[in-house]
Structure formats: structure tokens, C-alpha cells
Protein backbone atom coordinates (compact mmCIF):
# COMPACT_ATOMS: atom_id res chain seq x y z
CA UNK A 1 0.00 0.00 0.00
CA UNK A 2 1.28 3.36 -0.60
CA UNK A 3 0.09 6.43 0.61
CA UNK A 4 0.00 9.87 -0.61
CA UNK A 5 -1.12 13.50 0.53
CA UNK A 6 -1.70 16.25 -1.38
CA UNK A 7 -1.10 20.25 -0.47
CA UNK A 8 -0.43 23.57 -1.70
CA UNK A 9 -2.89 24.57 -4.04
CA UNK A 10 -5.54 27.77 -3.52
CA UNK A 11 -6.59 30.34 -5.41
CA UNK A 12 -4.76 32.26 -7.58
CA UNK A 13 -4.54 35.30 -10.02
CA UNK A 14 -4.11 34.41 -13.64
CA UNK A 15 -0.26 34.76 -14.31
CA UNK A 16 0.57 33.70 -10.61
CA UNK A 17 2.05 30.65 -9.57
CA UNK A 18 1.74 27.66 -6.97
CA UNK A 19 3.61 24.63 -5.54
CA UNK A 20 2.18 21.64 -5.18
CA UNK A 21 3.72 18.89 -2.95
CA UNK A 22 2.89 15.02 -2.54
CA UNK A 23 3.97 13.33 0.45
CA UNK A 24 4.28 9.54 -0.36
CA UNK A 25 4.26 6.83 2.49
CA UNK A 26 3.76 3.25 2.73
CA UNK A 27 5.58 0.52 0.02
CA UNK A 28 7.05 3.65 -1.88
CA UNK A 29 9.94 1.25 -2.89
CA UNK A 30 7.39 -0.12 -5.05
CA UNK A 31 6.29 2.46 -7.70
CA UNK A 32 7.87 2.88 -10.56
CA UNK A 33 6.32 6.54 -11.06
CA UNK A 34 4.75 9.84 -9.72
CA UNK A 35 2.36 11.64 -11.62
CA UNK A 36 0.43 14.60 -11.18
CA UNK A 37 -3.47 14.31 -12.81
CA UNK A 38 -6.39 16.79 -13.20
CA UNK A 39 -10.29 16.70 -13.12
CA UNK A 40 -12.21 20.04 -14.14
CA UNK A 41 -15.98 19.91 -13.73
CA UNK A 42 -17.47 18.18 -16.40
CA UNK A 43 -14.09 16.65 -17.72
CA UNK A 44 -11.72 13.12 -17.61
CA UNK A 45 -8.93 13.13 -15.52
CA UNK A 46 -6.41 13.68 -17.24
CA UNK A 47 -2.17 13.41 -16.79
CA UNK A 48 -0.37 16.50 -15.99
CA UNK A 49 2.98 15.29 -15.47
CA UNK A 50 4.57 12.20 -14.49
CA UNK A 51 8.58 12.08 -13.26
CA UNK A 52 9.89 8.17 -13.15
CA UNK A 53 11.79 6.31 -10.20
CA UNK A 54 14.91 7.57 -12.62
CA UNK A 55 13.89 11.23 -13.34
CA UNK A 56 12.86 10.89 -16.42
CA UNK A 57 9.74 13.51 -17.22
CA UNK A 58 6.83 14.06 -19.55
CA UNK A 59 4.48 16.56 -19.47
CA UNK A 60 0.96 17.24 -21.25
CA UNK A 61 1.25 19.29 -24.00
CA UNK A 62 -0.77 22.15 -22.52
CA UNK A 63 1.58 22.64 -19.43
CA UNK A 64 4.94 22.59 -21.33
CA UNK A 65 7.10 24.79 -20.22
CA UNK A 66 5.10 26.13 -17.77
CA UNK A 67 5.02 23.57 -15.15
CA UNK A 68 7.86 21.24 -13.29
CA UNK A 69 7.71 17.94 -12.03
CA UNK A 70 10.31 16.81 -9.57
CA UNK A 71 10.71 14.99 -6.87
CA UNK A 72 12.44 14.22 -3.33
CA UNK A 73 13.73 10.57 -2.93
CA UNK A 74 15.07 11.15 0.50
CA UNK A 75 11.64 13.38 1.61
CA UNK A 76 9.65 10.51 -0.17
CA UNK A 77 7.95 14.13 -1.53
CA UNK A 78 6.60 15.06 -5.37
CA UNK A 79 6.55 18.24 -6.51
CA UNK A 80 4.86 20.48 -9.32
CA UNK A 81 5.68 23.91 -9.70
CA UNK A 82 3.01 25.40 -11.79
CA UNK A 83 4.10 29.40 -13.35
CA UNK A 84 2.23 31.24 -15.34
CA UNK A 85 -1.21 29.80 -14.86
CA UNK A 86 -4.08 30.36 -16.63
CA UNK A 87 -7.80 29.91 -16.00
CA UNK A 88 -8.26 26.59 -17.70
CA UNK A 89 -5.79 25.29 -14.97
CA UNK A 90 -8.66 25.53 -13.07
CA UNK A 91 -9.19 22.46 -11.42
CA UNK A 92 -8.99 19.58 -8.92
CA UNK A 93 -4.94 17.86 -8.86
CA UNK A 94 -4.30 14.44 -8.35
CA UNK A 95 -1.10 12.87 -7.16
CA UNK A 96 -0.70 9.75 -8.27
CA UNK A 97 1.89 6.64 -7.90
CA UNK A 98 2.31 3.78 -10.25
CA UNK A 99 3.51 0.41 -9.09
CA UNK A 100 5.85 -2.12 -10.73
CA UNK A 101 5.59 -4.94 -13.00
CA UNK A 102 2.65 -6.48 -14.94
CA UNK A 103 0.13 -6.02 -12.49
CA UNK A 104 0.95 -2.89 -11.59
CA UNK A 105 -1.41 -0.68 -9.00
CA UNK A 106 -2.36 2.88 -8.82
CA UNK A 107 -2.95 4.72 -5.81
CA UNK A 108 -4.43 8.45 -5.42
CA UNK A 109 -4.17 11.28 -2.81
CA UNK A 110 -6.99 12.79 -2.31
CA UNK A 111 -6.80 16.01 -4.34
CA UNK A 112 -6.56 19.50 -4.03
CA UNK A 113 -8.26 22.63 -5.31
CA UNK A 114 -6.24 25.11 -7.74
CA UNK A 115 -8.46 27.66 -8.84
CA UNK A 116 -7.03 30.38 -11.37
CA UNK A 117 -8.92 33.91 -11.64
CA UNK A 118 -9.13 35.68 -14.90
């Protein structure tokens, strides 16, 4: 079982930025990857950003170069940095963490609310 809890997001101003942060707990030896998802009202989740056990990133096209995935090995802690947001950032975040091998879990935090103002 593996754990996570998300914090940091709010309200912001179009423009502004946040930090989101995952705390991961539990059989974190097992995942193979973090990744940050998204749910607006009305709409799939959908990935973000992910950031393997080896630091190897990918983003969604809409957040390139905008937002930053990285993470803490020895704070068992994900990050995203999100600059320069926009109003259809608007929406609830996910952290997620992907197991190993062929029958490979997922596990969710519980989400938090980023809310950007035009």
C-alpha cells in the first residue's frame, strides 16, 4: 500500500504561480512513477505530469514549459511547480503513484483545489 497527501494549491490570479507537494508513504519502494493528474468539472482526468523512479519527465502538452515535475527521494515528496497559470488550470490535482511490474497498482491522494482567476 502506498500512501499519498496532497497540499499547496488555492486560489490564484491568472499569471501567478503555486507549488504543489505530494507526500508519499507506505511501500514507496514499489512504484515505478509519480504523476500529477487533473479533473475540471465536467471533464476526464487527465495526466499533468509524471517524473519516473529515474527522473525521467513528460508533461501534457498544454503545461509545457510552464510547469515542473520533480521529486524528493530522500523526503519521499513530489513536486509540481506550476508558473504562469491560466484559467483553464482551473481544477482539482491528483497525485498519483504507479507500481511495478505487470500487475501494476495505482494509488491516489486525495486532491486539491487550484483555482485560477481571470
Amino acid at each position: 500500500q502506498v500512501q499519498l497527501v496532497e497540499s499547496g494549491g488555492g486560489l490564484v490570479q491568472a499569471g501567478g504561480s503555486l507549488r504543489l507537494s505530494c507526500a508519499a508513504s507506505g511501500s514507496t519502494f514499489r512504484v515505478s512513477a509519480f504523476g500529477w493528474y487533473r479533473q475540471a468539472p465536467g471533464k476526464q482526468r487527465e495526466l499533468v505530469a509524471q517524473i519516473s523512479r529515474l527522473g525521467s519527465t513528460a508533461y501534457a502538452d498544454s503545461v509545457k514549459g510552464r510547469f515542473t515535475i520533480a521529486r524528493d527521494n530522500a523526503k519521499n515528496t513530489v513536486y509540481l511547480q506550476m508558473n504562469s497559470l491560466k484559467p483553464e488550470d482551473t481544477a482539482v490535482y491528483y497525485c498519483n503513484a504507479r507500481t511495478w511490474g505487470s500487475g501494476s497498482l495505482d494509488y491516489w491522494g486525495q486532491g486539491t483545489q487550484v483555482t485560477v482567476s481571470s
